[in-house]
Each structure stands twice: as structure tokens, then as C-alpha cells.
N, C-alpha and C. Protein backbone atom coordinates (compact mmCIF):
# COMPACT_ATOMS: atom_id res chain seq x y z
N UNK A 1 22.33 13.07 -58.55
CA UNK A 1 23.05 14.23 -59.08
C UNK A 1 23.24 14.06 -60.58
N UNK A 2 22.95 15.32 -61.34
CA UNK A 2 23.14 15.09 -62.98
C UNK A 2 24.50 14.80 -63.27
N UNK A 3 24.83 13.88 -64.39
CA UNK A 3 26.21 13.90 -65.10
C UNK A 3 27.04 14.79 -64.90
N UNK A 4 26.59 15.80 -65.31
CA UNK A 4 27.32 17.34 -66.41
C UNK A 4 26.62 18.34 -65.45
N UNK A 5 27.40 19.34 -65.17
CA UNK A 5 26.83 20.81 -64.79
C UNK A 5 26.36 21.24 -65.29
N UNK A 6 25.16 22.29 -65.08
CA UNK A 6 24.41 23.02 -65.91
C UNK A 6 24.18 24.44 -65.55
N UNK A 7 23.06 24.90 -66.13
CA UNK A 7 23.02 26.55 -66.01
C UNK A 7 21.80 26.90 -65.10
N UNK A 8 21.25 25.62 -64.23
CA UNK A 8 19.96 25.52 -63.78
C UNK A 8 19.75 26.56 -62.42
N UNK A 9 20.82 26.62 -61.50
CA UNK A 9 21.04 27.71 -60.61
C UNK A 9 21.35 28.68 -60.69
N UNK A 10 22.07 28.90 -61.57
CA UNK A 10 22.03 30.79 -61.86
C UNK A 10 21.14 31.31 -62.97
N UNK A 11 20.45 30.36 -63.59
CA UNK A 11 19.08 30.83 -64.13
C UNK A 11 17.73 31.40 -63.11
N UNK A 12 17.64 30.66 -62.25
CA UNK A 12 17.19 30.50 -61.11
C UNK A 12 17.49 31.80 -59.99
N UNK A 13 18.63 31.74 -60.15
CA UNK A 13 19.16 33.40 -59.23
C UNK A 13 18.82 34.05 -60.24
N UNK A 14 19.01 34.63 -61.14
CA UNK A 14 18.49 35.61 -62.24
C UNK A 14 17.37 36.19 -62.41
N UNK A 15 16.29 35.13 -62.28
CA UNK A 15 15.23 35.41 -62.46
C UNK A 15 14.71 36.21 -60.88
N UNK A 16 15.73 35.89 -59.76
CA UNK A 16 15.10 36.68 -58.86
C UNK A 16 15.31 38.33 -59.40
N UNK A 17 16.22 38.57 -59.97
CA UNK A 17 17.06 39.44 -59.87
C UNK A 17 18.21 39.70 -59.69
N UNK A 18 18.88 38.82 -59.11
CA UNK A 18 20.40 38.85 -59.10
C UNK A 18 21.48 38.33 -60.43
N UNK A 19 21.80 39.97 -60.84
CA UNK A 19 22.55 39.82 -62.22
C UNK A 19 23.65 40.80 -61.73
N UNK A 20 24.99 40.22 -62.04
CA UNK A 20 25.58 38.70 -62.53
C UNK A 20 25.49 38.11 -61.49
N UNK A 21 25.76 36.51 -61.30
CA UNK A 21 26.01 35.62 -60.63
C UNK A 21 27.35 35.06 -61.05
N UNK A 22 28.41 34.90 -59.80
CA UNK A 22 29.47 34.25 -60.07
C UNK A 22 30.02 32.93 -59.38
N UNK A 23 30.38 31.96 -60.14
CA UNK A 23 30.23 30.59 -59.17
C UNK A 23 31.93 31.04 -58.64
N UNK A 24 32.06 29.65 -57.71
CA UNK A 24 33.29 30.05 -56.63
C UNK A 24 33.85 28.70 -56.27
N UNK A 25 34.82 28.52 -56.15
CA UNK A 25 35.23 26.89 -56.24
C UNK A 25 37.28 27.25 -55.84
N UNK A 26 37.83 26.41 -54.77
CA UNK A 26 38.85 27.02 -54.48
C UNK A 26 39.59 25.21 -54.73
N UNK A 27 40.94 25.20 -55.04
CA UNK A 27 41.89 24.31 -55.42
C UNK A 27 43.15 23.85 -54.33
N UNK A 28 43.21 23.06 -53.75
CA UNK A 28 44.29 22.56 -52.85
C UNK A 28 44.30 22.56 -51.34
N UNK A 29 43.14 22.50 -51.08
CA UNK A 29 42.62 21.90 -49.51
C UNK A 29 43.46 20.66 -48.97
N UNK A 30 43.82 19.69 -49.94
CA UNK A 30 44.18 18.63 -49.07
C UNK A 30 46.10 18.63 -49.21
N UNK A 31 47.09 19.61 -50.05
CA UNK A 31 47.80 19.14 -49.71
C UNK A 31 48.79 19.58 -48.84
N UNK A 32 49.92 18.97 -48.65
CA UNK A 32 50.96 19.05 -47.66
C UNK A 32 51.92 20.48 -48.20
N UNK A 33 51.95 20.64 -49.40
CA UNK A 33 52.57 22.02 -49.90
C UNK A 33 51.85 23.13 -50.35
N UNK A 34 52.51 23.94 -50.52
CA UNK A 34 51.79 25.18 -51.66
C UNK A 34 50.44 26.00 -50.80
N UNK A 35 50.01 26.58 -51.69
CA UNK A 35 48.70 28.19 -50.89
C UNK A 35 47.48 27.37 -51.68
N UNK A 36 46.59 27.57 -51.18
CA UNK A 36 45.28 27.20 -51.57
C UNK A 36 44.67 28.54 -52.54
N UNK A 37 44.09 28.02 -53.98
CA UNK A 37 43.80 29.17 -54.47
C UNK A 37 41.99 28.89 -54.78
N UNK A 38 41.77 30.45 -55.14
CA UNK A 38 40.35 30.49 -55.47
C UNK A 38 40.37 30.95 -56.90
N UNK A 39 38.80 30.70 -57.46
CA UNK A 39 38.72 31.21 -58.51
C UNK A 39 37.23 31.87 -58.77
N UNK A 40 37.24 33.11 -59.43
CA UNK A 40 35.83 33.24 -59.40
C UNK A 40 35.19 33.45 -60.43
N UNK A 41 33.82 33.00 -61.24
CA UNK A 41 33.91 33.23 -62.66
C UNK A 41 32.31 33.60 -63.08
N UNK A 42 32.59 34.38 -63.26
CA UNK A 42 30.96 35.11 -64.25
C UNK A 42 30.93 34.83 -65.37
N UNK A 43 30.08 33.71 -66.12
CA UNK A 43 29.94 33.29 -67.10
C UNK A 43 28.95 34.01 -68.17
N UNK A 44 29.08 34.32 -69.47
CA UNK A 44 27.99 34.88 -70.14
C UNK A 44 27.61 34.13 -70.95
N UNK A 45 25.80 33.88 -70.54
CA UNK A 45 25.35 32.77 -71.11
C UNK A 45 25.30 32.32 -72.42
N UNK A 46 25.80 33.58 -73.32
CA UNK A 46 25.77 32.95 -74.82
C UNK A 46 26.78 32.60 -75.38
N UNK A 47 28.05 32.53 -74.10
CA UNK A 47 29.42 32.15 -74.64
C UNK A 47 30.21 31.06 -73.66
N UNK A 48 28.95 30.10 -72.97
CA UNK A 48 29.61 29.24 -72.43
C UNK A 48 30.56 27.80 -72.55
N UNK A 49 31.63 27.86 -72.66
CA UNK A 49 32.60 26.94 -73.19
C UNK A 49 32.14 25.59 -73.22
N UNK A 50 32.14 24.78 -73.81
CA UNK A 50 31.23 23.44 -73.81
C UNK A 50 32.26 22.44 -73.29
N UNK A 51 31.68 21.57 -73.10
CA UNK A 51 32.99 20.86 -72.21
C UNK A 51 33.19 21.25 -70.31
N UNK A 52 32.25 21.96 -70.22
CA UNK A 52 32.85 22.44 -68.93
C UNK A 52 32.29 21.67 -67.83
N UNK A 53 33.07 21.07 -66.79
CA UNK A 53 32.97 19.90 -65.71
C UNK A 53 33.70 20.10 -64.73
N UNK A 54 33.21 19.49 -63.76
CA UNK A 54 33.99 19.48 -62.16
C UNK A 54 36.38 19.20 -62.56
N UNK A 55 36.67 20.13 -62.59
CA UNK A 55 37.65 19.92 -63.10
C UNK A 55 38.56 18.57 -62.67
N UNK A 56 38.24 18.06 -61.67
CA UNK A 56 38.67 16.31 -61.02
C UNK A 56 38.52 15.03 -62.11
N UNK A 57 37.17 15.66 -62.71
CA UNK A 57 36.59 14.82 -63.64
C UNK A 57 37.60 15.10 -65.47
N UNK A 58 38.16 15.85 -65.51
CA UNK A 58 38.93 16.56 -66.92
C UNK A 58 40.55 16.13 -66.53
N UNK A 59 41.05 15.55 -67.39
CA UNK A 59 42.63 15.52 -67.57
C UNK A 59 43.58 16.90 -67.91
N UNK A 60 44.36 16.56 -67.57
CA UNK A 60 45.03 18.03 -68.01
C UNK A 60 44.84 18.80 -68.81
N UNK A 61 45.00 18.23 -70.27
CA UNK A 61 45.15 18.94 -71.52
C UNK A 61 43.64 19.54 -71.45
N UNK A 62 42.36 18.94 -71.36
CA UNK A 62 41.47 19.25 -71.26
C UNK A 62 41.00 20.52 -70.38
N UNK A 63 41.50 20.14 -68.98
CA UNK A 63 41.63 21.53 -68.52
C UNK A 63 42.36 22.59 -69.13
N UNK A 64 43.40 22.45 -69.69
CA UNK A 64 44.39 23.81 -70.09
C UNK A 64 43.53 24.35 -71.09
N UNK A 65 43.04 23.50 -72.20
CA UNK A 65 41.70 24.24 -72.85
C UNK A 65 40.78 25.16 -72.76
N UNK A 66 40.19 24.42 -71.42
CA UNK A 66 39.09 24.76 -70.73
C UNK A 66 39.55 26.78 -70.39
N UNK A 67 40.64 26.01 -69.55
CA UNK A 67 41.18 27.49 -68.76
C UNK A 67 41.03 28.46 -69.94
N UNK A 68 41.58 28.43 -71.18
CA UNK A 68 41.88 29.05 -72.01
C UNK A 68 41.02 29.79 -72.64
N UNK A 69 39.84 29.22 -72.80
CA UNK A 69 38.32 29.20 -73.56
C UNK A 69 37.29 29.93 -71.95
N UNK A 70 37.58 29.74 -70.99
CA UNK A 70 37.15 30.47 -69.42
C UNK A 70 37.93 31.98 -69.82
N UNK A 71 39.35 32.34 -69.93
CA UNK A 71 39.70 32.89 -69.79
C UNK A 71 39.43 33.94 -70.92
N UNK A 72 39.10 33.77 -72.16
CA UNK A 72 38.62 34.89 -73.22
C UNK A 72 36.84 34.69 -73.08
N UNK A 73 36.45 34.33 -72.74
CA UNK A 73 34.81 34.49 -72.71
C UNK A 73 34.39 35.14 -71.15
N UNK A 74 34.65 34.79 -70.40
CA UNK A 74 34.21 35.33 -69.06
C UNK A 74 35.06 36.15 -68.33
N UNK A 75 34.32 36.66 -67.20
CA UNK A 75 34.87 37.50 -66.27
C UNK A 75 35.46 36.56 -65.33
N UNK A 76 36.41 36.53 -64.61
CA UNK A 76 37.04 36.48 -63.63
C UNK A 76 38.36 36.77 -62.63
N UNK A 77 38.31 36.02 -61.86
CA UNK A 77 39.63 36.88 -61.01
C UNK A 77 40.12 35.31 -60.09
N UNK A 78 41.46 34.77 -59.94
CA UNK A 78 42.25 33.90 -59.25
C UNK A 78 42.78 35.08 -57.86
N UNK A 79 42.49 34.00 -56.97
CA UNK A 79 43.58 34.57 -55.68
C UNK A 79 43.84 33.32 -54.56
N UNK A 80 44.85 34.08 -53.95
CA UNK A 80 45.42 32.65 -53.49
C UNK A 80 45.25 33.11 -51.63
N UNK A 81 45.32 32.08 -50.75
CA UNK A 81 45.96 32.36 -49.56
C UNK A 81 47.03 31.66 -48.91
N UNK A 82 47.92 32.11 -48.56
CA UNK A 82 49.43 31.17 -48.47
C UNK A 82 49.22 30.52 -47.01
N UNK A 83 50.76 29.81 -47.49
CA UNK A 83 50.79 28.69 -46.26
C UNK A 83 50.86 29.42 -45.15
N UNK A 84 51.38 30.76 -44.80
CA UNK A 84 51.48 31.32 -43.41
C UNK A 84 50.13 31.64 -43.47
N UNK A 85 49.48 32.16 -43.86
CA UNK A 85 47.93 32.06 -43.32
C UNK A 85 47.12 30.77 -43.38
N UNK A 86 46.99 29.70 -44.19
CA UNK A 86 46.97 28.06 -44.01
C UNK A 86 47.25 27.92 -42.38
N UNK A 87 48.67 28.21 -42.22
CA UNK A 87 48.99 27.45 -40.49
C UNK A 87 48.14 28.24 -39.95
N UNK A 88 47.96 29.75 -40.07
CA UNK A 88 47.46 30.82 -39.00
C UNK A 88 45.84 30.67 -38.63
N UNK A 89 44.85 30.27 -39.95
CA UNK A 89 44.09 29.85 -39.94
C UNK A 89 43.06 28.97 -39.81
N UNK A 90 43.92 28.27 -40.34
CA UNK A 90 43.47 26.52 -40.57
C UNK A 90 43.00 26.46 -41.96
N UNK A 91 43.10 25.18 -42.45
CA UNK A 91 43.09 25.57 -44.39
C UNK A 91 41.47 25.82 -44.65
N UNK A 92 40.40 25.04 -43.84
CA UNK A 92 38.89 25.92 -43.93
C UNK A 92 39.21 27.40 -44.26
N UNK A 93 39.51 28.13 -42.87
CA UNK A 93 39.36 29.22 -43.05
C UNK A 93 39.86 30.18 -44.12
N UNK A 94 41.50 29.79 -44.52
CA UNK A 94 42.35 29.97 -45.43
C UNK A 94 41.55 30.21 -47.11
N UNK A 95 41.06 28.65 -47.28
CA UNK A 95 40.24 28.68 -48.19
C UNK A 95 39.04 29.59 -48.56
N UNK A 96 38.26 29.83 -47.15
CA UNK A 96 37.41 30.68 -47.57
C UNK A 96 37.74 32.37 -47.69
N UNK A 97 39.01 32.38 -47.23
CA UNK A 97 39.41 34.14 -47.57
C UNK A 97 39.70 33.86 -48.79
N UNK A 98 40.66 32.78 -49.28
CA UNK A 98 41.00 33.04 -50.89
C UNK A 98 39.88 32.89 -52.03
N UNK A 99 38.61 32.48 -51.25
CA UNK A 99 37.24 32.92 -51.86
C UNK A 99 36.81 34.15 -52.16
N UNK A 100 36.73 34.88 -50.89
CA UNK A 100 36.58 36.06 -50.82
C UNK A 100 37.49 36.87 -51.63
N UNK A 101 38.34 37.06 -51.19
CA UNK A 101 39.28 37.79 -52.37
C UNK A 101 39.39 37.69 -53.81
N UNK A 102 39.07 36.07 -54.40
CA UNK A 102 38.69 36.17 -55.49
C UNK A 102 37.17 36.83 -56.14
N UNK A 103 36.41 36.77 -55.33
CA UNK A 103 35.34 37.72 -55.43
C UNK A 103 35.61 38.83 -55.36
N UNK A 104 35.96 39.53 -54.90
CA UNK A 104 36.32 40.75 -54.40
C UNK A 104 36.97 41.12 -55.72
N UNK A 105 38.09 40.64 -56.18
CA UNK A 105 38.77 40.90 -57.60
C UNK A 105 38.49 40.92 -58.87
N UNK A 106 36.94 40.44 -59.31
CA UNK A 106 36.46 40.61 -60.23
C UNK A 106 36.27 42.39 -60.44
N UNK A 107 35.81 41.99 -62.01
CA UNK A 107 35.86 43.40 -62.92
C UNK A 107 34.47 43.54 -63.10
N UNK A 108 33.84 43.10 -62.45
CA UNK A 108 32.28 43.24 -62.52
C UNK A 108 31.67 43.10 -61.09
N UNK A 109 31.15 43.54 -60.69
CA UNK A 109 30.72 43.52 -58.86
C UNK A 109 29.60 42.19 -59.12
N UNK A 110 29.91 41.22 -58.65
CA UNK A 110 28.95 39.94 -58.74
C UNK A 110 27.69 40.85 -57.69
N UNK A 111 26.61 40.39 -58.57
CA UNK A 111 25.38 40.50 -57.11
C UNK A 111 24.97 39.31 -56.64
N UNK A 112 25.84 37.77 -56.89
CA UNK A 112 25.30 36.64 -56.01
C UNK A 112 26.39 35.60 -56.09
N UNK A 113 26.66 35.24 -55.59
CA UNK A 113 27.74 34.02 -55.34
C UNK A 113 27.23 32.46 -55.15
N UNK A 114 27.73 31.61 -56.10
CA UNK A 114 27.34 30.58 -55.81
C UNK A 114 28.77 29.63 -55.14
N UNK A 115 28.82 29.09 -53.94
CA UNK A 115 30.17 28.64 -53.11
C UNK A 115 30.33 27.31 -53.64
N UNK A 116 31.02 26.57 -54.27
CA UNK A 116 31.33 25.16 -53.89
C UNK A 116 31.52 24.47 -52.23
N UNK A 117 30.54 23.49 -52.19
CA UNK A 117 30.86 23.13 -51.06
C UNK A 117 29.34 23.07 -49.84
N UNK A 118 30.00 23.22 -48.24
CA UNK A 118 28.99 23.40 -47.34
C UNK A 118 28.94 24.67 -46.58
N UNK A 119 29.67 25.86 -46.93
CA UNK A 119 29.73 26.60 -45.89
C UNK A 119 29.87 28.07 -46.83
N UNK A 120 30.20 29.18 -46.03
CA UNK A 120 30.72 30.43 -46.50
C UNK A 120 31.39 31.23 -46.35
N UNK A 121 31.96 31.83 -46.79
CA UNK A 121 33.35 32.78 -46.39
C UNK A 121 32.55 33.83 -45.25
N UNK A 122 32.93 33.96 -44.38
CA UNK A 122 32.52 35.18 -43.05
C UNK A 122 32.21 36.35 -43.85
N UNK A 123 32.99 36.97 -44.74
CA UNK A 123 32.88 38.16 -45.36
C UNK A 123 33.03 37.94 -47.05
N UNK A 124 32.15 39.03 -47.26
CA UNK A 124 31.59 38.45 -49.17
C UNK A 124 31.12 39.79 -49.17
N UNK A 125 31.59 40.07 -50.23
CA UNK A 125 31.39 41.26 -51.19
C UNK A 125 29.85 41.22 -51.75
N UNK A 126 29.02 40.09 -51.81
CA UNK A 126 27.55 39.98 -52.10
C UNK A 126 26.83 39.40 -51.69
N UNK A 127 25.48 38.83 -51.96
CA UNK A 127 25.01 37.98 -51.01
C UNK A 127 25.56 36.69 -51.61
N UNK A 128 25.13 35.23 -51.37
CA UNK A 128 25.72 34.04 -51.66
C UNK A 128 25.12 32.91 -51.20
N UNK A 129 25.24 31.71 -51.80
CA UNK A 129 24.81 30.62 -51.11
C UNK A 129 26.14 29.34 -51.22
N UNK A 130 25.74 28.40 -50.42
CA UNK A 130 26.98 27.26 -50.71
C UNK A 130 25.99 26.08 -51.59
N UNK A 131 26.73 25.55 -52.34
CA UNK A 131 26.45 24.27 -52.96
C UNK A 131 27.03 23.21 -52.95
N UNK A 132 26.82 22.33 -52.15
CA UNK A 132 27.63 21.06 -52.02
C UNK A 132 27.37 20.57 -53.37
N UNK A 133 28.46 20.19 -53.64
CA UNK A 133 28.81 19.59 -54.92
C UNK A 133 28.89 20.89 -56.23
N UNK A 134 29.19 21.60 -55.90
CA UNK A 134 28.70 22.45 -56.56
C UNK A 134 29.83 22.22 -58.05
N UNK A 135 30.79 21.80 -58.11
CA UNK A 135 31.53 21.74 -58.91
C UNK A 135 30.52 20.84 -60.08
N UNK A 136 30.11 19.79 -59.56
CA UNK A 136 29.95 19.03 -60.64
C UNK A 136 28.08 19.59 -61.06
N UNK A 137 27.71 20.45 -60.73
CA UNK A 137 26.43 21.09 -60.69
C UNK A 137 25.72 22.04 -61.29
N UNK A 138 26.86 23.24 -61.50
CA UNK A 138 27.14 24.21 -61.57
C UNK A 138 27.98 24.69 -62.62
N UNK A 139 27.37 25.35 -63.75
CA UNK A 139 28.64 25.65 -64.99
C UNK A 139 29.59 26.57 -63.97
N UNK A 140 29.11 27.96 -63.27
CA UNK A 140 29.78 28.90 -63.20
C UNK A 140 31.17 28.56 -62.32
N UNK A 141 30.53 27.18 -61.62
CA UNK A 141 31.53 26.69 -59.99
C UNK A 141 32.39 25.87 -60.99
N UNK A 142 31.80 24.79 -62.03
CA UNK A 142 32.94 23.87 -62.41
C UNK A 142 33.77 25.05 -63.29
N UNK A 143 33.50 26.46 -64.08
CA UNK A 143 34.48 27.03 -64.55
C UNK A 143 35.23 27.55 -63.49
N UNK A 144 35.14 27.96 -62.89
CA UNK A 144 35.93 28.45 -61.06
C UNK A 144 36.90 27.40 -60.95
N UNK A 145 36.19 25.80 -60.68
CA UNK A 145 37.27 24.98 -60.10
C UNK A 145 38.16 24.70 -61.24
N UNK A 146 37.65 25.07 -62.74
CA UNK A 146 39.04 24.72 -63.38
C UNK A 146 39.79 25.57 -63.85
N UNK A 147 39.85 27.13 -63.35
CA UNK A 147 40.84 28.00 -63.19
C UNK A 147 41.73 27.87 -61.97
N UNK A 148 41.04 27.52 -60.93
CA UNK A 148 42.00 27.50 -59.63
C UNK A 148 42.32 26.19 -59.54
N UNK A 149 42.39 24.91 -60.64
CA UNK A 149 43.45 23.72 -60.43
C UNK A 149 44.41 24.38 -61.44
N UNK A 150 44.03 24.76 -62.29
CA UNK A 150 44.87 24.85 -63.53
C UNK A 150 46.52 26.18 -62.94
N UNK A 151 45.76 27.41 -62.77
CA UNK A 151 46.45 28.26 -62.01
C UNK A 151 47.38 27.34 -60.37
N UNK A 152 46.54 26.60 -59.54
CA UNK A 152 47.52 26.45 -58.74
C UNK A 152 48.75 24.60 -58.68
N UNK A 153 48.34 23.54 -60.30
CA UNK A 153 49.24 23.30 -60.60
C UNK A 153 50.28 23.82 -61.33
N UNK A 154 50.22 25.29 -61.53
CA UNK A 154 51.88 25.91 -62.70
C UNK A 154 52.29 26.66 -61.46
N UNK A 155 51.32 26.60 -60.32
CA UNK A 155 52.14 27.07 -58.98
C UNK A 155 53.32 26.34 -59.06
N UNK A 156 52.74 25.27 -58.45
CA UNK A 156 53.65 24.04 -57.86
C UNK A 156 54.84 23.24 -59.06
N UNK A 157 54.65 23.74 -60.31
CA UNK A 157 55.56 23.64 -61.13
C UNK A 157 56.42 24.37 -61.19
N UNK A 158 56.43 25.52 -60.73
CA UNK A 158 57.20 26.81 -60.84
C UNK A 158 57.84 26.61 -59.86
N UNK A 159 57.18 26.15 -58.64
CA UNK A 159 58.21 25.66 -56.78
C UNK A 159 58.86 24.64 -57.11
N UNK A 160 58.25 23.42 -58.19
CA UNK A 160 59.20 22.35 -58.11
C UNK A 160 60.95 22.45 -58.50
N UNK A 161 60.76 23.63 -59.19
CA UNK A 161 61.85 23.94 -60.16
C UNK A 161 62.71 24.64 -58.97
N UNK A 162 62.20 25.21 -57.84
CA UNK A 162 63.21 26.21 -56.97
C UNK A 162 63.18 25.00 -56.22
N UNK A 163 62.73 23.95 -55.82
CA UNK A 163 62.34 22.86 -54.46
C UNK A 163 62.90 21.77 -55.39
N UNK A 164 63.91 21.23 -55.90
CA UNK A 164 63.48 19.45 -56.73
C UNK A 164 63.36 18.45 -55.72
N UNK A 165 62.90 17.47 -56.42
CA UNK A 165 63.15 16.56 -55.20
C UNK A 165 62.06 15.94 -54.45
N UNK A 166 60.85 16.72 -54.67
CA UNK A 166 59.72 16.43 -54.10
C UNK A 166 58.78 16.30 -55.04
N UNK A 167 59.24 16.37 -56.46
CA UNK A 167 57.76 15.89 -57.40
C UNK A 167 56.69 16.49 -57.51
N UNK A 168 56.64 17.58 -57.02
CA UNK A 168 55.44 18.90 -57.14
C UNK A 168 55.34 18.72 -58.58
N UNK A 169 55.35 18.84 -59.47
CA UNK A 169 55.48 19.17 -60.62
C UNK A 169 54.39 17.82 -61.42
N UNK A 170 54.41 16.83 -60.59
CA UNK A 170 53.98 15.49 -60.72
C UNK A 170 52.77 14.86 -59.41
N UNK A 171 52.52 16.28 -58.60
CA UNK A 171 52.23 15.37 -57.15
C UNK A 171 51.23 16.90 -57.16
N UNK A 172 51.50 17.77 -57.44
CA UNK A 172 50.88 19.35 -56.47
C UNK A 172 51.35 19.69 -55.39
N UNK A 173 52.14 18.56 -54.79
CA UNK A 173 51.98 19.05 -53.02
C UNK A 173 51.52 17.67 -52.31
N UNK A 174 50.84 16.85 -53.00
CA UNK A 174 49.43 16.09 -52.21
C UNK A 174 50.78 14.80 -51.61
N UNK A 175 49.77 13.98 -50.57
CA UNK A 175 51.09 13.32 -49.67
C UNK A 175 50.62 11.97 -50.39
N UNK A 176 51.52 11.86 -51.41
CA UNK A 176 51.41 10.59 -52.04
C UNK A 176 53.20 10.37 -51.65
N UNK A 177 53.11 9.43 -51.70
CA UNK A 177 54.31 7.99 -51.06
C UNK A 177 55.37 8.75 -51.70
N UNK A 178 56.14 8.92 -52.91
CA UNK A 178 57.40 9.95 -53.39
C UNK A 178 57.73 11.13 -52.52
N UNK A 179 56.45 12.12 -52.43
CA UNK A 179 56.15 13.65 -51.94
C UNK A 179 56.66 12.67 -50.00
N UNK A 180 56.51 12.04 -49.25
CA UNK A 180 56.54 11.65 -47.73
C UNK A 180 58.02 11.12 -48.07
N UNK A 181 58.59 10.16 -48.86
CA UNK A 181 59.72 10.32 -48.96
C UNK A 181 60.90 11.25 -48.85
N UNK A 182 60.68 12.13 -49.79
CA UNK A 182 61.23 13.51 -49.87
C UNK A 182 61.51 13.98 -48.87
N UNK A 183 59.80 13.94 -47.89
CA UNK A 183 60.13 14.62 -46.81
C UNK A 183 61.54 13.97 -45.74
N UNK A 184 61.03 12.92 -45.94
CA UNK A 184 62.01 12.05 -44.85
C UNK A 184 63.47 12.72 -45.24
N UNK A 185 63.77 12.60 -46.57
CA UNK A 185 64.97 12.58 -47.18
C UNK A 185 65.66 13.92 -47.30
N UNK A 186 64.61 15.17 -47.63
CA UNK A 186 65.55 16.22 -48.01
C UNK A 186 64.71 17.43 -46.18
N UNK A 187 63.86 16.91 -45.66
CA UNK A 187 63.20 17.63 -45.04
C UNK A 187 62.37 18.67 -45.31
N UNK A 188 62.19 19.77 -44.62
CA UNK A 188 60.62 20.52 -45.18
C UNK A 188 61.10 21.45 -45.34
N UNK A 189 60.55 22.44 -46.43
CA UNK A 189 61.15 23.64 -47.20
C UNK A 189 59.96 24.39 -46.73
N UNK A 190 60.12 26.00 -46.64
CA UNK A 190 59.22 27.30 -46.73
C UNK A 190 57.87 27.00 -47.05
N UNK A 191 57.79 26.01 -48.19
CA UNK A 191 56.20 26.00 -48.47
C UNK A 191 55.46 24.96 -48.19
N UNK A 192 55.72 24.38 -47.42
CA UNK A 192 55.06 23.07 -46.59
C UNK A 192 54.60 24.04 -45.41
N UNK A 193 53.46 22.99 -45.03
CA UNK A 193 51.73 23.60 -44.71
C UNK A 193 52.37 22.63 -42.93
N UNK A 194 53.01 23.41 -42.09
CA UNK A 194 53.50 23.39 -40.59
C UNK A 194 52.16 22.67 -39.88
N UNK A 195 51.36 22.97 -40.15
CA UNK A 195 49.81 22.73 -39.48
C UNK A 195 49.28 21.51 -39.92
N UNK A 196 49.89 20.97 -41.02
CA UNK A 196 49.46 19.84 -41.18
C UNK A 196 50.21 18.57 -41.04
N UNK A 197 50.04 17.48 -41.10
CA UNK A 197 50.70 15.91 -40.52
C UNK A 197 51.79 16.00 -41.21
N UNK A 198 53.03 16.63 -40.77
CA UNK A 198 54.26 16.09 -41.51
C UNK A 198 55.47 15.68 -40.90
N UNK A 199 54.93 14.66 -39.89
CA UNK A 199 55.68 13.86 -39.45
C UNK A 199 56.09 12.77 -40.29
N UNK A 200 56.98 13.12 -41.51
CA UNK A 200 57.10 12.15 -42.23
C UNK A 200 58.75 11.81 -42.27
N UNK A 201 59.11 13.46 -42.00
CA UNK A 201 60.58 12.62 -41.31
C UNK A 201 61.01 12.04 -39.94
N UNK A 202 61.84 11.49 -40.25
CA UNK A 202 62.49 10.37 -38.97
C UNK A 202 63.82 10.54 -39.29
């Protein structure tokens, strides 16, 4: 797999014909709090932000950049799906509606979707393919995944402030040793994910 993402797959869709192409990349699958969000982003090739990477791989400040420099050059659209649909669903499925919907919310009708990942949302506004790995692969997916970390850590900053106590603000949600404490200690609030292992109090 290359270093750095590139522009090699949606050059590639293009040339079939499919213009625009928008990559797709969703944020917070693994934790114990908060809605899983998507992001979707149509990049225009003569204004692509440099710097742009699987957002896992970028530190904060770097991302907030990123977001910033995504957010005046390209098209896109954030959407989320919450924890009552998380439990109702299961966070797969969850995830892939808040795909869809972020597709769906663009200001430009994508004619191709590129998915982060192995699979696809049931329903899509265009045609699409999945890309495992697609984050680190993919300019259009790594700009996707670093709107929907960036957007759904000022989530969990914004809950930490109504929730203290649990380190969202420092954690996302994710079940690191402080965040299972908490639980033990203050118990589970509205936005903890019912469906998932939180047998952490006793």
C-alpha cells in the first residue's frame, strides 16, 4: 500500500465517465459513547489541500487545518446516526446510513462513490464501490475521514461539558481505562451505545 493517498481512483472513475466522484469515510465505530458520523467530499482537482492523509495518521492541529482547507475548497456534507439507531441497528448498519445520508446531502449529486472500507450502504444515491483501506488510498476518502473525526470529536466535547466525568473531551467515547471507570463510578448517561459491552459497572 502507498505512503500517502492519491488521486489514482477517481482519475480512473472519471475517465469512465463518472463526474463528480465523492470519497466516503465515517468516524466512531468503535466507541462506547456518542453517534457515529459520516462525511462526504468531492474534491476539485486543482484545489486539493496538500497534506491530506488517513486522518488516524494526522494529530489534531493538523487535522483542524486540514478540515478548514476541505471545508473552503470542496463540496461536502457531514451526517451523523445516533446511538438509538447504533442500538437499533447495530453500529455496521448505523454507519452505513450515516454514509448514505452524507451522500445524499451534498450540493452536487455525486455520480460515484468511493466507500472506505469492505462493504456498502444498502441504499446510495449513486452507483459506488468500497475500498478497503480506502482512507489511507484515496485523497477524496482521507478528506471524508478528516471531516467526520474532526466534526465528531467537538461532538464529544460539547457532551463532555453537559456529561463531566467521563473524559470525552480527552477519550471521544472510546473504552480506555478513565472512560470504564467513570462508568463504574458515575454510571451510564443517554449517550452511551446500550448495545455495546458496558458492563463496566459493578
Amino acid at each position: 500500500m502507498q505512503a500517502f493517498p492519491d488521486y489514482t481512483f477517481e482519475t480512473a472513475i472519471i475517465s469512465r465517465g463518472h463526474v463528480p466522484v465523492a470519497g466516503v469515510d465515517e468516524a466512531g465505530r468503535g466507541p462506547l459513547a456518542g453517534p457515529v458520523v459520516a462525511a462526504a467530499v468531492i474534491l476539485r482537482q486543482e484545489a486539493i489541500p496538500p497534506g491530506l492523509n488517513d486522518s488516524k495518521k494526522l494529530n489534531a492541529a493538523q487535522r483542524e487545518e486540514l478540515d478548514l482547507q476541505i471545508r473552503e475548497s470542496a463540496i461536502f456534507a457531514v451526517a451523523e446516526a445516533s446511538v438509538e439507531e447504533i442500538d437499533r441497528l447495530n453500529i455496521l448498519w448505523a454507519s452505513m446510513l450515516a454514509m448514505s445520508r452524507a451522500l445524499a446531502a451534498l450540493a452536487m449529486a455525486p455520480a460515484y462513490a468511493l466507500i472506505d472500507g469492505n462493504r456498502m450502504p444498502k441504499e446510495l444515491c449513486c452507483p459506488g464501490e468500497p475500498l478497503v483501506g480506502g482512507d489511507a488510498r484515496s485523497l477524496s476518502i482521507a478528506a471524508a475521514s478528516i471531516l467526520a473525526k474532526v466534526h465528531r470529536d467537538r461532538i464529544m466535547v460539547d457532551l463532555a461539558q453537559q456529561h463531566p466525568g467521563y473524559g470525552w473531551e480527552r477519550n471521544s467515547g472510546y473504552a480506555v481505562k478513565a472512560h470504564q471507570s467513570a462508568i463504574r463510578e458515575l454510571g451510564l448517561t443517554p449517550h452511551h451505545r446500550r448495545s455495546f459491552r458496558l458492563d463496566y459497572q459493578i
